[in-house]
Protein backbone atom coordinates (compact mmCIF):
# COMPACT_ATOMS: atom_id res chain seq x y z
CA UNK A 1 56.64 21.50 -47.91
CA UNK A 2 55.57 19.80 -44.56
CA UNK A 3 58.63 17.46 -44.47
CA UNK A 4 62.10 16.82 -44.87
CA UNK A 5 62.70 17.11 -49.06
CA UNK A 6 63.12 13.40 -49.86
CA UNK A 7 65.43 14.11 -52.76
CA UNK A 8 67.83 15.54 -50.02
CA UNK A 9 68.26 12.16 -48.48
CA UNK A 10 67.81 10.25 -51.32
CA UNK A 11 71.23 7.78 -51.53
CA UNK A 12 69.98 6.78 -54.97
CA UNK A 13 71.35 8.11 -57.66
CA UNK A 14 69.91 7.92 -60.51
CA UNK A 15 71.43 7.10 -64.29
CA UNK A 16 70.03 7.45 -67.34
CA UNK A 17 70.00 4.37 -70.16
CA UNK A 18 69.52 3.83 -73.51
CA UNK A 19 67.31 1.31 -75.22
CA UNK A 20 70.33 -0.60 -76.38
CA UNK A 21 69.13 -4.19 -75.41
CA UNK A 22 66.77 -6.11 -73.04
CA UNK A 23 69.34 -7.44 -71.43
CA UNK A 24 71.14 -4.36 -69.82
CA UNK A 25 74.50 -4.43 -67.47
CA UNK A 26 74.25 -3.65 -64.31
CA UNK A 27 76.63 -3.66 -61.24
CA UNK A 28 76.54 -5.05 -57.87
CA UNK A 29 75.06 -2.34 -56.16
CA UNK A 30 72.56 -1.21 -59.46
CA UNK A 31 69.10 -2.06 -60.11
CA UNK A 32 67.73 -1.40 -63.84
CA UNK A 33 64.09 -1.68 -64.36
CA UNK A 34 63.17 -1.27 -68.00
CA UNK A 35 60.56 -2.47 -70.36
CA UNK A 36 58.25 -1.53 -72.79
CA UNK A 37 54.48 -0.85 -71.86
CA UNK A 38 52.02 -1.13 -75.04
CA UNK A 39 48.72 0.88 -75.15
CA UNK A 40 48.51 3.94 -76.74
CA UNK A 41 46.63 5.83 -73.43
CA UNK A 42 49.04 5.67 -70.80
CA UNK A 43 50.72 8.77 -69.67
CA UNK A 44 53.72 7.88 -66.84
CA UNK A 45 55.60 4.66 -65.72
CA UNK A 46 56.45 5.31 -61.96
CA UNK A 47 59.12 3.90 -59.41
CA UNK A 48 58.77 4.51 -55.74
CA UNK A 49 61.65 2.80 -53.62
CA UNK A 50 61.61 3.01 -50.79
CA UNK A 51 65.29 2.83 -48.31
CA UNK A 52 65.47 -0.37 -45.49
CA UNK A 53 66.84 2.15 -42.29
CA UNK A 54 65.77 5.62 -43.19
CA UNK A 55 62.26 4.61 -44.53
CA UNK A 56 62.56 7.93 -47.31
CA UNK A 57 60.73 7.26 -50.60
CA UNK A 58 62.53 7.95 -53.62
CA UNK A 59 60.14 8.06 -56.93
CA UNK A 60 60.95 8.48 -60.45
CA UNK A 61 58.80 8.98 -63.11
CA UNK A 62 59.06 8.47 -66.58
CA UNK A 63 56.74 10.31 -69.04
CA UNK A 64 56.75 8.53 -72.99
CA UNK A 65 57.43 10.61 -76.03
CA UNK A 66 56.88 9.00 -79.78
CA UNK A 67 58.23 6.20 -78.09
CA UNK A 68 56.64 3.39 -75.27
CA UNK A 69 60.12 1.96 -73.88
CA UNK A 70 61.19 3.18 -70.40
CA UNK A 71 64.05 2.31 -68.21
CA UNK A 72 65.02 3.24 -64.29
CA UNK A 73 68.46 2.58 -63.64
CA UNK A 74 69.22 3.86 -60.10
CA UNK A 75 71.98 2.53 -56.82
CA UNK A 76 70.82 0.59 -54.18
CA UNK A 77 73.25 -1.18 -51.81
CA UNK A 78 70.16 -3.01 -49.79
CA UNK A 79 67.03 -4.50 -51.07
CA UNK A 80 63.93 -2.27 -50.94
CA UNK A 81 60.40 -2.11 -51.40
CA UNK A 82 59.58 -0.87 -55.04
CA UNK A 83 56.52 0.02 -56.13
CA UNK A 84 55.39 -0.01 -59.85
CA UNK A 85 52.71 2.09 -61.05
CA UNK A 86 51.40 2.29 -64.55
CA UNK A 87 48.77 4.51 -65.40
CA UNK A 88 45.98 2.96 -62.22
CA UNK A 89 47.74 -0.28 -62.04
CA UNK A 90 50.38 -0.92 -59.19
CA UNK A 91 52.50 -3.68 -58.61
CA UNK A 92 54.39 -4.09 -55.40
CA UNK A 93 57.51 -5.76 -54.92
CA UNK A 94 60.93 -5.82 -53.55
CA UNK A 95 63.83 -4.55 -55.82
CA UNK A 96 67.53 -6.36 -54.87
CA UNK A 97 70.98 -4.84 -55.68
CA UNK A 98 72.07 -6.36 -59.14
CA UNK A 99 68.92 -6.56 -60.31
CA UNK A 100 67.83 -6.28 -64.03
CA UNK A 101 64.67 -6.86 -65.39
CA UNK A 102 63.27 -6.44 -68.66
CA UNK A 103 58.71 -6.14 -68.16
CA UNK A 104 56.54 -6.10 -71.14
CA UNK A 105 52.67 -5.33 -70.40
CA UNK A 106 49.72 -3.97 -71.93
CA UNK A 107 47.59 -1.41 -69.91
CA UNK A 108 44.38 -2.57 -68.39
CA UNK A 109 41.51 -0.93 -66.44
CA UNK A 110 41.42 -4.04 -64.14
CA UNK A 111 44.77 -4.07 -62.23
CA UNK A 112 45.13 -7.94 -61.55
CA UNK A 113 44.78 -8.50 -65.34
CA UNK A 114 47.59 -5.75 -65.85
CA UNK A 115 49.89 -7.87 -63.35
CA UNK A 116 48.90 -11.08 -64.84
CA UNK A 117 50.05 -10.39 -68.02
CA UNK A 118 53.41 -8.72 -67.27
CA UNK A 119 56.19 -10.84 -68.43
CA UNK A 120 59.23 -10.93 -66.84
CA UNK A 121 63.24 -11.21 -69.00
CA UNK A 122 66.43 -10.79 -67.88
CA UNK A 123 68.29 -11.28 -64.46
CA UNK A 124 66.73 -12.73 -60.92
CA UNK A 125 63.39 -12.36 -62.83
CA UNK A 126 61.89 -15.49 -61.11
CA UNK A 127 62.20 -13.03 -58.23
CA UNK A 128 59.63 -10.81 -59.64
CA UNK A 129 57.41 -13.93 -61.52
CA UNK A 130 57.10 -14.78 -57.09
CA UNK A 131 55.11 -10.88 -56.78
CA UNK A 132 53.02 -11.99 -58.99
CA UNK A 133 52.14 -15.15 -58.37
CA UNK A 134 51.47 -13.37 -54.83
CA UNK A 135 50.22 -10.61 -55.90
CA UNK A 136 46.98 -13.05 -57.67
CA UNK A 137 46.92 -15.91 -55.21
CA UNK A 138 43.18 -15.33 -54.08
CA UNK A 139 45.29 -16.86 -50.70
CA UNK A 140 45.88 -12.81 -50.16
CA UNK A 141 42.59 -11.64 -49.56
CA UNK A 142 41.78 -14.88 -47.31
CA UNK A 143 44.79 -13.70 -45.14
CA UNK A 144 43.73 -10.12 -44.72
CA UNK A 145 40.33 -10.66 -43.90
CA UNK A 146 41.73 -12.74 -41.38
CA UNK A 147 43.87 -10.09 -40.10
CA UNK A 148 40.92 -7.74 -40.07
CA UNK A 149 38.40 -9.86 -38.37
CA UNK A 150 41.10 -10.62 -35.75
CA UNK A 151 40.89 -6.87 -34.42
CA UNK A 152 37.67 -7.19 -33.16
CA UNK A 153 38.23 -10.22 -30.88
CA UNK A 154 39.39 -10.62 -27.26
CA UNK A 155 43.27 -10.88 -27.07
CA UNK A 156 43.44 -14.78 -26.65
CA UNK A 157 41.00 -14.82 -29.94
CA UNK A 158 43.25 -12.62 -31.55
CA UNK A 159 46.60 -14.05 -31.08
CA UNK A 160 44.87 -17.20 -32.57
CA UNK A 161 43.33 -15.03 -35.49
CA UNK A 162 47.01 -13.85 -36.17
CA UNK A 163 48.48 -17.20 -35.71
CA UNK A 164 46.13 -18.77 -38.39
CA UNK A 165 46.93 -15.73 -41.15
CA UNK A 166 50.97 -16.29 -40.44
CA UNK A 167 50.31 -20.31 -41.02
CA UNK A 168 47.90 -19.26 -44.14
CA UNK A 169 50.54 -16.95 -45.77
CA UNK A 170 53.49 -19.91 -45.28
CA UNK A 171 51.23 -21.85 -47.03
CA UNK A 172 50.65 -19.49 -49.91
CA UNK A 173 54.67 -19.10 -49.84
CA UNK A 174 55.14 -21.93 -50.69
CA UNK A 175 52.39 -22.26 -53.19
CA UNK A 176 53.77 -18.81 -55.02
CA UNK A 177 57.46 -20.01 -55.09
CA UNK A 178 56.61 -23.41 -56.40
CA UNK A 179 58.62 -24.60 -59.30
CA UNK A 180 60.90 -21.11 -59.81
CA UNK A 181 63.66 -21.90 -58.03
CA UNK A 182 64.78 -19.21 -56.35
CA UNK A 183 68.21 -18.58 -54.43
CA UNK A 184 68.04 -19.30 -50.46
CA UNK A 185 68.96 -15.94 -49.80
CA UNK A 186 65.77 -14.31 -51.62
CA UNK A 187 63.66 -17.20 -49.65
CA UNK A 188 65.64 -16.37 -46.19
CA UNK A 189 65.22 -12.69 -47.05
CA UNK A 190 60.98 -12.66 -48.04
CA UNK A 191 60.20 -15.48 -44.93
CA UNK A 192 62.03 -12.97 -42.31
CA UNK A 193 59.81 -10.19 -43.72
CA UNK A 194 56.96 -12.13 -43.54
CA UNK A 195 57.53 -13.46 -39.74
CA UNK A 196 58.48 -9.96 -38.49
CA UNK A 197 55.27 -8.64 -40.25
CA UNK A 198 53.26 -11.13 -38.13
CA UNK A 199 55.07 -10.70 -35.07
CA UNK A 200 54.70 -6.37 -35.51
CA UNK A 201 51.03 -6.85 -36.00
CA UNK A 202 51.32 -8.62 -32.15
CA UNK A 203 53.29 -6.36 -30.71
CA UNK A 204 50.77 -2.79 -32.27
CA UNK A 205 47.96 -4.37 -31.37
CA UNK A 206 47.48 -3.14 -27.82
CA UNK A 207 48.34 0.11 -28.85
CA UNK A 208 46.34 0.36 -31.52
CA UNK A 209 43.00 -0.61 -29.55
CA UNK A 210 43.53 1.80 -26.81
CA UNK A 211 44.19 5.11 -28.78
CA UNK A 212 42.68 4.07 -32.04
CA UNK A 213 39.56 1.57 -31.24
CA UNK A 214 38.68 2.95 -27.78
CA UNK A 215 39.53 -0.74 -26.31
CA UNK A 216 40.05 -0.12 -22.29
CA UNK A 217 40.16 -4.10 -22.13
CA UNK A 218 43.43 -5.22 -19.58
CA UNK A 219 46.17 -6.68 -21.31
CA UNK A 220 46.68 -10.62 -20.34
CA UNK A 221 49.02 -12.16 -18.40
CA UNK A 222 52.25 -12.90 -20.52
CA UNK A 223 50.79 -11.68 -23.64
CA UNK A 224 54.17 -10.70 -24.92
CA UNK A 225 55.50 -14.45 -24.45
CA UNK A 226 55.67 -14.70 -28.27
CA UNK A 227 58.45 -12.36 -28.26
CA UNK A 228 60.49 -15.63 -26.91
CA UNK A 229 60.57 -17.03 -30.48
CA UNK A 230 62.40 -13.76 -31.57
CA UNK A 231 66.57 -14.48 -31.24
CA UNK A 232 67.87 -10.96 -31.34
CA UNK A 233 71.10 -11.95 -31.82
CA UNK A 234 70.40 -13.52 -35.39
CA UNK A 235 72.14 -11.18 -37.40
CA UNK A 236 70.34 -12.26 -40.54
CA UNK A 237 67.24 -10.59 -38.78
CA UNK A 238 68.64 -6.95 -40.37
CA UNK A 239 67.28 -8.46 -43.45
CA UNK A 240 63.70 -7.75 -42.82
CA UNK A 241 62.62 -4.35 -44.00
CA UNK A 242 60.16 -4.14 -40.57
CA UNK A 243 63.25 -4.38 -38.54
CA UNK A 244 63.34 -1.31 -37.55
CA UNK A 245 60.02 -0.66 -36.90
CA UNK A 246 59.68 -3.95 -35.25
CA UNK A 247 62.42 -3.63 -33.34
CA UNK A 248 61.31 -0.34 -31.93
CA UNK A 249 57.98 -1.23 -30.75
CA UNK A 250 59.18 -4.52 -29.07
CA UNK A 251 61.63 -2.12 -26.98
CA UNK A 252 58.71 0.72 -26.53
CA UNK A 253 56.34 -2.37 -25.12
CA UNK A 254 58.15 -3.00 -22.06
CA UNK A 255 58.60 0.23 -21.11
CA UNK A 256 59.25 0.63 -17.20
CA UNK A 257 59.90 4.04 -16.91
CA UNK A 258 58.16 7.37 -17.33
CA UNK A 259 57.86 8.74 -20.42
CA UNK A 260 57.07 12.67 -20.39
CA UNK A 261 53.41 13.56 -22.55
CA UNK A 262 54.28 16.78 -23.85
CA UNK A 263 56.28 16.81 -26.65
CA UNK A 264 59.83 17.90 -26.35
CA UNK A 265 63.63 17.28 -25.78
CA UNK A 266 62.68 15.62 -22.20
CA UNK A 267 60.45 12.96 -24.09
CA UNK A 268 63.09 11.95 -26.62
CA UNK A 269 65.55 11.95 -24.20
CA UNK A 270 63.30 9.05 -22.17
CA UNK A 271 62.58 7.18 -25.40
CA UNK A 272 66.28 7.60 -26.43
CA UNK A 273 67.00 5.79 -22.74
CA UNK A 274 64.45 3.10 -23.17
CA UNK A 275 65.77 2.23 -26.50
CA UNK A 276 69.36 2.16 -25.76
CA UNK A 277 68.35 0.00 -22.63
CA UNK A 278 66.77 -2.35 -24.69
CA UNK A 279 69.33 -2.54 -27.40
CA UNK A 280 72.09 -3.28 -24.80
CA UNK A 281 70.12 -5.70 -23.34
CA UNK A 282 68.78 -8.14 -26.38
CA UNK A 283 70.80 -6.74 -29.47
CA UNK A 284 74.55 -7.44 -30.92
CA UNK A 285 76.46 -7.32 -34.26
CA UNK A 286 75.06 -5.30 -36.70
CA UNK A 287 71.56 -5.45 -35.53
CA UNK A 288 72.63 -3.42 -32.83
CA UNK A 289 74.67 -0.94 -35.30
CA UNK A 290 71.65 -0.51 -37.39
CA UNK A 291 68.69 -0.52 -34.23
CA UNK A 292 70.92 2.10 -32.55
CA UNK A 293 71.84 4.46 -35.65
CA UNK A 294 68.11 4.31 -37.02
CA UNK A 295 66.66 5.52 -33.78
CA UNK A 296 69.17 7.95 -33.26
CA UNK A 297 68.41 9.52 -36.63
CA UNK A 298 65.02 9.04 -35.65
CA UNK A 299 64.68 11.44 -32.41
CA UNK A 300 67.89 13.61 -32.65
CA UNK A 301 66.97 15.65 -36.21
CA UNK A 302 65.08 18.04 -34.00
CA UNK A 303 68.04 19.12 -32.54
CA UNK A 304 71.64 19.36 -34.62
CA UNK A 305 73.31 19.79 -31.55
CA UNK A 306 71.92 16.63 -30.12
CA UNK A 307 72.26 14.65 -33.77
CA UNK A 308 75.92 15.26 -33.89
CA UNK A 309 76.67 13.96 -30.51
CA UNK A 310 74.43 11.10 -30.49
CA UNK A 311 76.19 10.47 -34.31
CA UNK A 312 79.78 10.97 -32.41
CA UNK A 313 78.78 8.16 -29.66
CA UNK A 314 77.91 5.55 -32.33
CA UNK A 315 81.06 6.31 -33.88
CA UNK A 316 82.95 5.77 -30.79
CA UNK A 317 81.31 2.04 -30.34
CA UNK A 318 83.15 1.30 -33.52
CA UNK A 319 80.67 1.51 -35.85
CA UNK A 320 81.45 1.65 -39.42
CA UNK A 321 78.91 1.70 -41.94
CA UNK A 322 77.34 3.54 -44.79
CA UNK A 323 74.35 4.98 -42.58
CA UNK A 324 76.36 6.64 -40.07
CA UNK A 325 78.54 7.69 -43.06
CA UNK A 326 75.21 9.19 -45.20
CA UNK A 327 74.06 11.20 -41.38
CA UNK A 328 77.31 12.85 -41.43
CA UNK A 329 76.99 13.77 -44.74
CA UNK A 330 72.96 15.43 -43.53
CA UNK A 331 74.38 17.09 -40.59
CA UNK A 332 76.94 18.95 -42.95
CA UNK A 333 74.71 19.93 -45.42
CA UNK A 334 71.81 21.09 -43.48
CA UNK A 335 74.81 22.91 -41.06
CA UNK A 336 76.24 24.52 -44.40
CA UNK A 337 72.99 25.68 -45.97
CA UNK A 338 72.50 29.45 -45.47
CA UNK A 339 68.86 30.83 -45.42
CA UNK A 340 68.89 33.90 -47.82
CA UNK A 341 66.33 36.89 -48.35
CA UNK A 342 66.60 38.60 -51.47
CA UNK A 343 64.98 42.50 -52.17
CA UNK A 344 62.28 41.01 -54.21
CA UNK A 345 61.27 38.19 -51.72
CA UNK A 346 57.61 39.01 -50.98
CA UNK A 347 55.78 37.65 -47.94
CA UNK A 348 51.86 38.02 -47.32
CA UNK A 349 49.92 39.21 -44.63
CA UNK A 350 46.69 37.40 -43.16
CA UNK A 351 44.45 39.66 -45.15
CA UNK A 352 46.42 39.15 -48.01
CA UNK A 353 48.49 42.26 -48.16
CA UNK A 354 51.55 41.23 -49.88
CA UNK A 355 54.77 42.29 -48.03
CA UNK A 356 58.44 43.23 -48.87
CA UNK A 357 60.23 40.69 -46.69
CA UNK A 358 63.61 42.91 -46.68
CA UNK A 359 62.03 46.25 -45.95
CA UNK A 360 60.09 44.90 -43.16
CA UNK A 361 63.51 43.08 -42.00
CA UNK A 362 64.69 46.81 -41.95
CA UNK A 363 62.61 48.30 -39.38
CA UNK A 364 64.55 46.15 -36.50
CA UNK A 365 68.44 45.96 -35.90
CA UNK A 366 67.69 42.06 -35.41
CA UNK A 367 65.06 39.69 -37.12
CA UNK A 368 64.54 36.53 -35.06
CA UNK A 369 62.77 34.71 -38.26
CA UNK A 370 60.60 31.48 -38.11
CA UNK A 371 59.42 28.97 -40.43
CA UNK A 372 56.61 27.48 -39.28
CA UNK A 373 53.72 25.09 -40.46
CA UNK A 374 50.17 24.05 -38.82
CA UNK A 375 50.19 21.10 -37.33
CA UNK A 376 53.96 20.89 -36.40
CA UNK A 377 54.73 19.49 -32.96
CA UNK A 378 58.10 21.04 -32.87
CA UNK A 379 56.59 24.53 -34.02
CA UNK A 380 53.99 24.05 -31.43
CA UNK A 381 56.25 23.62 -28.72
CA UNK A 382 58.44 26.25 -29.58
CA UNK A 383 55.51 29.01 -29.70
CA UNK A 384 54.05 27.79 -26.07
CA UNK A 385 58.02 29.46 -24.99
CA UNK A 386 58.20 32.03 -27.73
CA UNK A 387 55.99 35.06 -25.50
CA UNK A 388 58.67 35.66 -22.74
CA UNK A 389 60.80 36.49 -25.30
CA UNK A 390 58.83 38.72 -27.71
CA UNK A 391 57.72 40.73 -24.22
CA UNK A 392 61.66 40.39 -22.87
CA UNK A 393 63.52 41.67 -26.09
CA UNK A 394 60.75 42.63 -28.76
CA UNK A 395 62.19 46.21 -29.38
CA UNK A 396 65.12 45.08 -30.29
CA UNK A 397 64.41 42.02 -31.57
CA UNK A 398 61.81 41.31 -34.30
CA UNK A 399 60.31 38.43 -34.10
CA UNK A 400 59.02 37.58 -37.10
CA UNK A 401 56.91 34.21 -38.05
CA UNK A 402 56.14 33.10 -41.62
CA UNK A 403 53.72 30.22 -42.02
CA UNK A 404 53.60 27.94 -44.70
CA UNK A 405 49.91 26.96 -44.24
CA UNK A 406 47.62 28.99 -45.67
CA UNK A 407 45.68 31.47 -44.02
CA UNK A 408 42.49 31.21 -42.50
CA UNK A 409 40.45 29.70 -39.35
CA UNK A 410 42.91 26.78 -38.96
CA UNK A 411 45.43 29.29 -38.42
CA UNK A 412 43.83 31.67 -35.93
CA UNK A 413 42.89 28.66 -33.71
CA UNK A 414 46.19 27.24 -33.78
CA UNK A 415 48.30 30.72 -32.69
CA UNK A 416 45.38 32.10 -30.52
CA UNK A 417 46.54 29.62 -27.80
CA UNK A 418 50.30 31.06 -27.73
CA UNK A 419 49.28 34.39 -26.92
CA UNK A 420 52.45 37.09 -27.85
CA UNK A 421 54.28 35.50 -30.27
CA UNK A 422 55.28 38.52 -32.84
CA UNK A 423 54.77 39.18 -36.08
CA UNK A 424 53.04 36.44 -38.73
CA UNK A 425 53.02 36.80 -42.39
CA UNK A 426 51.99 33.78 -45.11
CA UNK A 427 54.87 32.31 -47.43
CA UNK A 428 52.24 31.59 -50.34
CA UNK A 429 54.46 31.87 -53.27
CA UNK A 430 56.88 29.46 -51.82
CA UNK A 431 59.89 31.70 -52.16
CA UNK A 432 60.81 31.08 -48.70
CA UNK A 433 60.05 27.21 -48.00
CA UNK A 434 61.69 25.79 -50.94
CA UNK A 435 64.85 26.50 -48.74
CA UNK A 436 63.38 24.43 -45.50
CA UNK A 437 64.94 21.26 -44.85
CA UNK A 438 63.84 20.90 -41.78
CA UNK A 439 60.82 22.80 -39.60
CA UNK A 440 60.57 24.77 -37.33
CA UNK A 441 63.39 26.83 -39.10
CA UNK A 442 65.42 29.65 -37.29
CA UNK A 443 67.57 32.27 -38.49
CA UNK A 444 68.81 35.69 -37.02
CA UNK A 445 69.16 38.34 -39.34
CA UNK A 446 70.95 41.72 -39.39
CA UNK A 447 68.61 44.92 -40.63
CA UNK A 448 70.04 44.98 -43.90
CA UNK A 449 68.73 41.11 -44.20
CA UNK A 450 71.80 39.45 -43.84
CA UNK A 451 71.91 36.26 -42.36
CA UNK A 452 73.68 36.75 -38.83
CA UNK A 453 73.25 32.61 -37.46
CA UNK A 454 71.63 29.83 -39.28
CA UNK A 455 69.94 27.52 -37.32
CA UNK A 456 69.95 29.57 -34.15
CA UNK A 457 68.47 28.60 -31.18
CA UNK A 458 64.97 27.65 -30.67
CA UNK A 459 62.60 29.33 -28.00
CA UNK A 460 61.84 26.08 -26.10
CA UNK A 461 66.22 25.83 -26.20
CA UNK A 462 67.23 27.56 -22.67
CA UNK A 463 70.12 28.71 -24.33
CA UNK A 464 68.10 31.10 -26.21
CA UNK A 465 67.91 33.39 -23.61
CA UNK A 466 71.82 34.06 -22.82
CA UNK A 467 72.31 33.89 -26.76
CA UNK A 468 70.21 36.98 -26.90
CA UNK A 469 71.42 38.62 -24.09
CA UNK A 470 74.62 38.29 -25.37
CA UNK A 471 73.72 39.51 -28.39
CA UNK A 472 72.29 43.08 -27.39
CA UNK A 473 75.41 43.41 -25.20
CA UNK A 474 77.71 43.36 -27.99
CA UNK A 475 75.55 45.61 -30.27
CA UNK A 476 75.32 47.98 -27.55
């Protein structure tokens, strides 16, 4: 587990349903995707949502038995981007609260001939016929090779390049929507997408051709200029699913202060400035609400202590809204989950020794225990501070790493450059990480294995060091 677990953040519950009719009843904030998918070689029908602010993925599966029907019923209080997959056929498309739709199909090697012959009952359907029609307008490929020829031109070329695809896929808009009469809402809600889509692939570009194409090529005068068509005060704009994302590098472009390199508390606390200066600035209504709650959840995870005063600050600007209400629910939880070691737990050792996680707890009155990964900025950070205290407090404090990477090369390389950092032993059976939440985990534990502090401080925390001091104090 390199990540958060998704199905602790997931705000969709799912329901079961019975095959009881087509036409299914659903509630304002309930989707129900069901159908009935013939061929006699498929194995799963898959759903993969995926959240408008906290960009987690939710998937469900469904596996047949004697029988072929299926049916997702699941809450959703925004629309969201839903993915259908089928065996190797996908189908992308968004999925609206109060949705129920009814899909018959056969399985096909091909995918497009899959998605051409779904068919589409029950209610806001036409919704789903528009995917299709999208999905095999040969207009789509047109538009992307557009979009990828663009990269490789000089900026004026490019902004052209972009402009042409954004006039293309209007065009194709309105050639997919033709004659199904959809609401104005669904047609407000897919054309914001679409221009904020455009208008993010201006605003990445220079980004993306300095650190990913090598491009050292000056930026032009006034090439963000287009950015005057935005109105940031148009509060249907939360509608698009990019907001966030667009919103975020528009503030990051004009950036006019310095923004730390190493990775760290000091560098989210400069982005955390730039965005909140930005957000004052262009932002209001719930825009601002959402902007300001996303990219707090965004930078203050790392740090609980940070998260729930950052959370308390939106709440004083009067915000009142399911997000901040679902964060409060994630700071409680991961504050109330408790880290526990049993007598079997079994740890391994780089040469593959396996390891009795309690009795090695047992040869230290403390345990300063980390959960770790490879790869993990915050880990990384966290070791590059960890030596002064392994030299400072190491015989009475063990400090005791468990990695869930696996052993080898990679490894070595990666803690060779910390030099003392304690003790390191392999969670390969999982016993340990299927409790992580969150890395780089901390917890203090007692030599009996008892957990002493969850969530204790980190090494690259400067409160670490009086914490421990403290500690020995009292002991002694």
């Amino acid at each position: 587990m390199k990540k958060l677990i998704i199905s602790f953040f997931v705000i969709l519950n799912f329901l079961s349903c019975e095959q009881t009719t087509r036409y299914l009843p659903v509630g304002d904030d309930e989707v129900v995707i069901s159908g009935n998918i013939k061929g006699s070689f498929w194995r799963e029908v898959k759903i993969r949502t995926v959240q408008d602010v906290s960009s987690q993925y939710q998937q469900f599966e469904f596996k047949p038995d004697s029988t072929e029907y299926f049916c997702f019923r699941f809450k959703k209080s925004t629309p969201s981007e839903l993915w259908l997959s089928v065996g190797p056929n996908r189908f992308k498309v968004w999925v609206y609260p109060g949705d129920s739709v009814y899909l018959t199909a056969q399985i096909k090697s091909d995918n497009d001939d899959f998605i051409r012959q779904i068919h589409f009952e029950g209610k806001r359907a036409n919704r789903y016929r528009y995917f299709q029609n999208k999905a095999l307008n040969p207009l789509s490929s047109e538009i992307e090779l557009i979009q990828f020829q663009a990269r490789d031109q000089p900026y004026e070329d490019f902004l052209k390049l972009m402009d042409s695809a954004y006039n293309l896929e209007l065009h194709q808009f309105d050639q997919d929507t033709n004659g199904l009469g959809l609401s104005a809402d669904f047609v407000h809600y897919e054309l914001n997408h679409l221009r904020y889509q455009y208008l993010r692939g201006k605003i990445s570009e220079p980004v993306n051709r300095k650190y990913l194409r090598f491009d050292t090529t000056e930026l032009p005068v006034g090439y963000y200029t287009f950015l005057d068509m935005v109105d940031y005060k148009d509060s249907s704009f939360q509608n698009s699913h990019l907001l966030y994302d667009f919103l975020k590098v528009a503030a990051e472009s004009n950036i006019d202060e310095y923004i730390p390199e190493q990775v760290g508390v000091p560098r989210l606390d400069a982005f955390l400035r730039v965005l909140f200066k930005f957000s004052e600035t262009n932002l209001t209504g719930r825009v601002k609400e959402i902007f300001e709650t996303k990219f707090i959840d965004n930078y203050a995870k790392c740090d609980l202590d940070s998260f729930d005063s950052l959370r308390y600050l939106l709440a004083s600007k009067g915000y009142d809204n399911k997000i901040l209400d679902y964060y409060a629910y994630l700071s409680d939880s991961l504050r109330s989950l408790e880290f526990t070691i049993d007598k079997n737990t079994v740890v391994y050792s780089r040469a593959g020794d396996a390891i009795n996680l309690s009795e090695q707890i047992s040869k230290f009155p403390y345990t300063y225990l980390n959960m770790w990964f490879v790869g993990c900025r915050g880990c990384a950070l966290d070791f590059e501070h960890q030596e002064y205290f392994v030299k400072k407090y190491g015989k009475d404090i063990q400090f005791l790493n468990i990695c869930t990477s696996s052993p080898g090369e990679r490894f070595d390389r990666y803690i060779d450059k910390y030099g003392e950092t304690g003790t390191h032993y392999f969670d390969i059976d999982n016993q340990l990480s299927d409790q992580i939440f969150a890395y780089p985990y901390q917890g203090l534990f007692d030599s009996s294995a008892n957990l002493i502090m969850n969530n204790v401080h980190r090494p690259s925390d400067s409160n670490l060091d009086e914490f421990l001091e403290k500690l020995l104090i009292k002991r002694i």
